[in-house]
N, C-alpha and C. Protein backbone atom coordinates (compact mmCIF):
# COMPACT_ATOMS: atom_id res chain seq x y z
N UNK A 1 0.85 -1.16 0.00
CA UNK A 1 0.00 0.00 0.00
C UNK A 1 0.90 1.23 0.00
N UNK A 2 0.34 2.23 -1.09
CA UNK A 2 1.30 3.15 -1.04
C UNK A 2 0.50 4.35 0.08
N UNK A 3 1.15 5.15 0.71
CA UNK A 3 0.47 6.48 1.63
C UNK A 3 0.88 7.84 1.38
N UNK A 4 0.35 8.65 1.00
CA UNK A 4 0.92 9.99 1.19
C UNK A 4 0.63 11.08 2.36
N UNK A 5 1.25 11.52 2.80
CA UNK A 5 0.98 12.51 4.00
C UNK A 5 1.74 13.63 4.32
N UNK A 6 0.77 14.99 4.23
CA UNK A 6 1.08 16.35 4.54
C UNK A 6 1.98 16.82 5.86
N UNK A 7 2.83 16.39 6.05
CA UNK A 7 3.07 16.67 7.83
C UNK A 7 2.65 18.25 8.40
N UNK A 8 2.52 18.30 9.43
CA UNK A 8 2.27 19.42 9.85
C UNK A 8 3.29 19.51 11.32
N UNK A 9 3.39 20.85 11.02
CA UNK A 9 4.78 21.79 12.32
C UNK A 9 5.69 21.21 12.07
N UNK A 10 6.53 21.22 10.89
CA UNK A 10 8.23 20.24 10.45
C UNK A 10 7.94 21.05 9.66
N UNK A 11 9.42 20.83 8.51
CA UNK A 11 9.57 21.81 7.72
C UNK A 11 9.37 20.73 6.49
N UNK A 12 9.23 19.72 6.46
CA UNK A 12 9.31 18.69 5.31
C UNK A 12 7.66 18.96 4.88
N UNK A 13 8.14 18.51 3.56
CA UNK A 13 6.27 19.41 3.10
C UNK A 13 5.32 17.81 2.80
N UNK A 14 6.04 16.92 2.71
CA UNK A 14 5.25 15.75 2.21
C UNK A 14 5.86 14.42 2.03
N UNK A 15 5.27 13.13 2.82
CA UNK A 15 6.04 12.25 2.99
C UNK A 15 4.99 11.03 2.22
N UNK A 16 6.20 9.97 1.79
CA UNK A 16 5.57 9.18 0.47
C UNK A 16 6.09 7.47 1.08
N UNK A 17 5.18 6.99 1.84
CA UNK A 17 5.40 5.61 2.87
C UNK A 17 4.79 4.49 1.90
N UNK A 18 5.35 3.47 1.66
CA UNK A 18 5.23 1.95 0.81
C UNK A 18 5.03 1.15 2.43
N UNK A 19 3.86 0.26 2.48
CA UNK A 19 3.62 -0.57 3.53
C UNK A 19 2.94 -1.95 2.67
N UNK A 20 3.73 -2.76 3.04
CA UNK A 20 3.54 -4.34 2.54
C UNK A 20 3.67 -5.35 4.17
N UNK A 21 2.44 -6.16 4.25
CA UNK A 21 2.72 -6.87 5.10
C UNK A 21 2.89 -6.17 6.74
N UNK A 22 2.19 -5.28 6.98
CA UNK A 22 2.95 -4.46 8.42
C UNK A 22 4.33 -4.11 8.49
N UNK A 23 5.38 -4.03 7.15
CA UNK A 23 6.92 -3.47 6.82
C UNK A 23 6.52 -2.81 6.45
N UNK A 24 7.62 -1.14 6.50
CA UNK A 24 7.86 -0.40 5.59
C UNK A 24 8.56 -0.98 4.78
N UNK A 25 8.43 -0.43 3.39
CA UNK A 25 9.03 -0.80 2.41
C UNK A 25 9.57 0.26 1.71
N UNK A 26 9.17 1.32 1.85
CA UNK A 26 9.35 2.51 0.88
C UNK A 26 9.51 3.55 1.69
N UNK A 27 10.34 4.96 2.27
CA UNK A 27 9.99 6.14 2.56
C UNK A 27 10.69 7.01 2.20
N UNK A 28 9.99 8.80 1.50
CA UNK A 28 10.26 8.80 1.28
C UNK A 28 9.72 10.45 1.48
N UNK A 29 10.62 11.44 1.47
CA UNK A 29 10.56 12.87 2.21
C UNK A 29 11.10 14.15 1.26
N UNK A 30 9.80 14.88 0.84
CA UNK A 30 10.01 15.98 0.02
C UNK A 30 10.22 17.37 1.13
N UNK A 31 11.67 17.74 0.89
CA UNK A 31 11.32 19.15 1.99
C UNK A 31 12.09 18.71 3.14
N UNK A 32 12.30 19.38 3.99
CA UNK A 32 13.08 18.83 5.25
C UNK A 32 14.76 19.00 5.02
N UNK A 33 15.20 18.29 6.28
CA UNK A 33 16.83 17.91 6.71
C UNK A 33 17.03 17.12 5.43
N UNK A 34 17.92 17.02 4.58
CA UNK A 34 17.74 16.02 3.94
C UNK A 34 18.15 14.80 3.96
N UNK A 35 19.41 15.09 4.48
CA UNK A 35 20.69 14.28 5.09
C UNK A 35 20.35 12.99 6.14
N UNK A 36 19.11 13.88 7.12
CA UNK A 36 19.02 13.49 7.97
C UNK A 36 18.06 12.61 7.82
N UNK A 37 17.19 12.75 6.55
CA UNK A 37 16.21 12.02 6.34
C UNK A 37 15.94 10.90 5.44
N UNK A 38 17.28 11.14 4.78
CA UNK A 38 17.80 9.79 3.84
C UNK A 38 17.92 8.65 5.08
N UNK A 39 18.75 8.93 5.97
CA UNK A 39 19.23 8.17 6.85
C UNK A 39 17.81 7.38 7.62
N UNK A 40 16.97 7.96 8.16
CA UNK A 40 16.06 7.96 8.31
C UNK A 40 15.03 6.66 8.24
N UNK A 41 14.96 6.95 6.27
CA UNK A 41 14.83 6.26 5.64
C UNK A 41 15.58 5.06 5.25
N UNK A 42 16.60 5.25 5.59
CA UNK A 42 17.66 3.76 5.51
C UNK A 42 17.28 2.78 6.63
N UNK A 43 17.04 3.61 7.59
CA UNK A 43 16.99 2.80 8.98
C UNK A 43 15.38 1.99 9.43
N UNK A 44 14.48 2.79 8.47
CA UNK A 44 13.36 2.29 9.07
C UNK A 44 12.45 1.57 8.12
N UNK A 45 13.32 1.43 6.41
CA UNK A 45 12.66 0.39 5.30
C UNK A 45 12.95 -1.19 5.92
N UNK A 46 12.09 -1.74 5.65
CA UNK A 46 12.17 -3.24 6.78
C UNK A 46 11.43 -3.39 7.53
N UNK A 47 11.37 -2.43 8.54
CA UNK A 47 11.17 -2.35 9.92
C UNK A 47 9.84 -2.84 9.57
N UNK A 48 9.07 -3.44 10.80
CA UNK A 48 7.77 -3.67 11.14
C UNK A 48 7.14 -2.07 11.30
N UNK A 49 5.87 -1.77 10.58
CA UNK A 49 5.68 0.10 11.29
C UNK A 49 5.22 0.34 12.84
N UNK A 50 5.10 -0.67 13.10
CA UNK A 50 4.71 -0.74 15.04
C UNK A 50 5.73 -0.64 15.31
N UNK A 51 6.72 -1.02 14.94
CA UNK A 51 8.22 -1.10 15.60
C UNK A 51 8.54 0.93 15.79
N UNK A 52 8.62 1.31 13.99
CA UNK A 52 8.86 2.28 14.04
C UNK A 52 7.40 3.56 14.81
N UNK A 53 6.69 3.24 14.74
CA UNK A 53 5.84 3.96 15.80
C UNK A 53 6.44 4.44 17.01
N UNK A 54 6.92 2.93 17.92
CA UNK A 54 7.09 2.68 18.81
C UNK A 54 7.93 3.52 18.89
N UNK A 55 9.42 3.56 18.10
CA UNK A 55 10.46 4.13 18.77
C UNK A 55 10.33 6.13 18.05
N UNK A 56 9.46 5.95 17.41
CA UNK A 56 10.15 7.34 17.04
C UNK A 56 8.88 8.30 17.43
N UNK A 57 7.41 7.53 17.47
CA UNK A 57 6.29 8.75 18.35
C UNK A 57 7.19 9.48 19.40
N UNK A 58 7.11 10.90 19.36
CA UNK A 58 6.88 11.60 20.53
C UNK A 58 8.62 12.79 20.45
N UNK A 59 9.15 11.92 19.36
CA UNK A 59 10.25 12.88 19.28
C UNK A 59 10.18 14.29 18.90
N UNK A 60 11.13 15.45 19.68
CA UNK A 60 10.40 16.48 19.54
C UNK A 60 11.98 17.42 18.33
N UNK A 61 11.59 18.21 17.85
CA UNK A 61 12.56 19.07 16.76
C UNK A 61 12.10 20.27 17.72
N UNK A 62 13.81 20.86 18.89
CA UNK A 62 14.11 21.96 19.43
C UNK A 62 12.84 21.73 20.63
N UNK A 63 12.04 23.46 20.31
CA UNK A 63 11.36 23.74 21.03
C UNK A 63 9.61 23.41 20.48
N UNK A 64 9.84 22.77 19.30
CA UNK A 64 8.31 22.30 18.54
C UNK A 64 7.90 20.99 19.20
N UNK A 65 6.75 20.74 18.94
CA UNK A 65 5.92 19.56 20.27
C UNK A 65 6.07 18.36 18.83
N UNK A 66 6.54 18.80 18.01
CA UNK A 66 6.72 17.48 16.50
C UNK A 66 8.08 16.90 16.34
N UNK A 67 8.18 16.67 15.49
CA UNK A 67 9.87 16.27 14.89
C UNK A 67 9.00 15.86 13.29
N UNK A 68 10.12 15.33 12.15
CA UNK A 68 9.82 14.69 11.05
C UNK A 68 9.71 13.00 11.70
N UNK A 69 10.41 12.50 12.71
CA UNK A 69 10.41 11.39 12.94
C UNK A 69 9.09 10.93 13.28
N UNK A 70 8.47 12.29 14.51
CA UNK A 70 7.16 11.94 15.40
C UNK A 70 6.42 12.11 13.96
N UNK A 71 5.99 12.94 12.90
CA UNK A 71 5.42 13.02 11.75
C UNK A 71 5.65 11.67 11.45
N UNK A 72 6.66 11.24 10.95
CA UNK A 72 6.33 9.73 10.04
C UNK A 72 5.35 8.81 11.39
N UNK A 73 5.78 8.57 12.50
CA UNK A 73 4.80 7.68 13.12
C UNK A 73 3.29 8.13 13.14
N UNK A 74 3.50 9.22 13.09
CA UNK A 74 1.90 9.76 13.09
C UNK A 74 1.27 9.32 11.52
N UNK A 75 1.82 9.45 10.62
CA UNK A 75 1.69 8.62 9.04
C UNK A 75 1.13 7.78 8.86
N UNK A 76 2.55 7.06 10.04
CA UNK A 76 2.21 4.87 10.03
C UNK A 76 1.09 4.75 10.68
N UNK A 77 1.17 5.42 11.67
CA UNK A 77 -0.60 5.14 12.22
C UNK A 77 -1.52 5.37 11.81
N UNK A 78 -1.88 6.21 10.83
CA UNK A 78 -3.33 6.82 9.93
C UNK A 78 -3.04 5.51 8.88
N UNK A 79 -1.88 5.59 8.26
CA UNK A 79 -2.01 4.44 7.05
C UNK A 79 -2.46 3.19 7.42
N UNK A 80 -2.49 2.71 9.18
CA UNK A 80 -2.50 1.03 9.31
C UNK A 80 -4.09 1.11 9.79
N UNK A 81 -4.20 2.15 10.26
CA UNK A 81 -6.07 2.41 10.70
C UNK A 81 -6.51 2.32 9.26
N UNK A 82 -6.35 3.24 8.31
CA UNK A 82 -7.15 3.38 6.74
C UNK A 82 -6.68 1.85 6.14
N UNK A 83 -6.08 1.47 6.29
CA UNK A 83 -5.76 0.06 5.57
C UNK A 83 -6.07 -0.80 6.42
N UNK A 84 -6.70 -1.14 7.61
CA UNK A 84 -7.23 -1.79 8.56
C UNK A 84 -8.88 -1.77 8.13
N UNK A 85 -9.26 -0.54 7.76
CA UNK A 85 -10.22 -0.29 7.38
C UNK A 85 -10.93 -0.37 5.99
N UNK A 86 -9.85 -1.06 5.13
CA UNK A 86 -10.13 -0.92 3.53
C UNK A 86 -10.73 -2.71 3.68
């Protein structure tokens, strides 16, 4: 299943998640750190998305209540509810 999602309070304007099987398979970040978000993306294609929920909800960027990380879990979770639901 492919997902697209607007993040909101990050500076990345739009994130592009591949989910097969409860893995990410695909991610992928227009806008933002970029550096930081390749890496990101290296680390969390594979992963189970509960896994990555788990570890990256709640991370915060400075003095903002978000991060791009807490954004992607917030993603994985709308995509596994709407695809729970299809």
């Amino acid at each position: 299943m492919k997902f697209t999602y607007r993040p909101k309070g990050v500076c990345s304007q739009l994130m592009e998640i591949e989910i097969e099987d409860g893995r990410v398979t695909g991610f992928q970040v227009m806008g933002g750190c970029d550096g930081n978000l390749k890496g990101i993306s290296r680390l969390v294609e594979g992963m189970e998305a509960d896994e990555v929920i788990r570890r990256l909800e709640g991370v915060r960027c400075g003095r903002k209540s978000t991060s791009c990380p807490d954004q992607l879990a917030q993603a994985l979770k709308l995509a596994l509810q709407q695809g729970s639901e299809a």
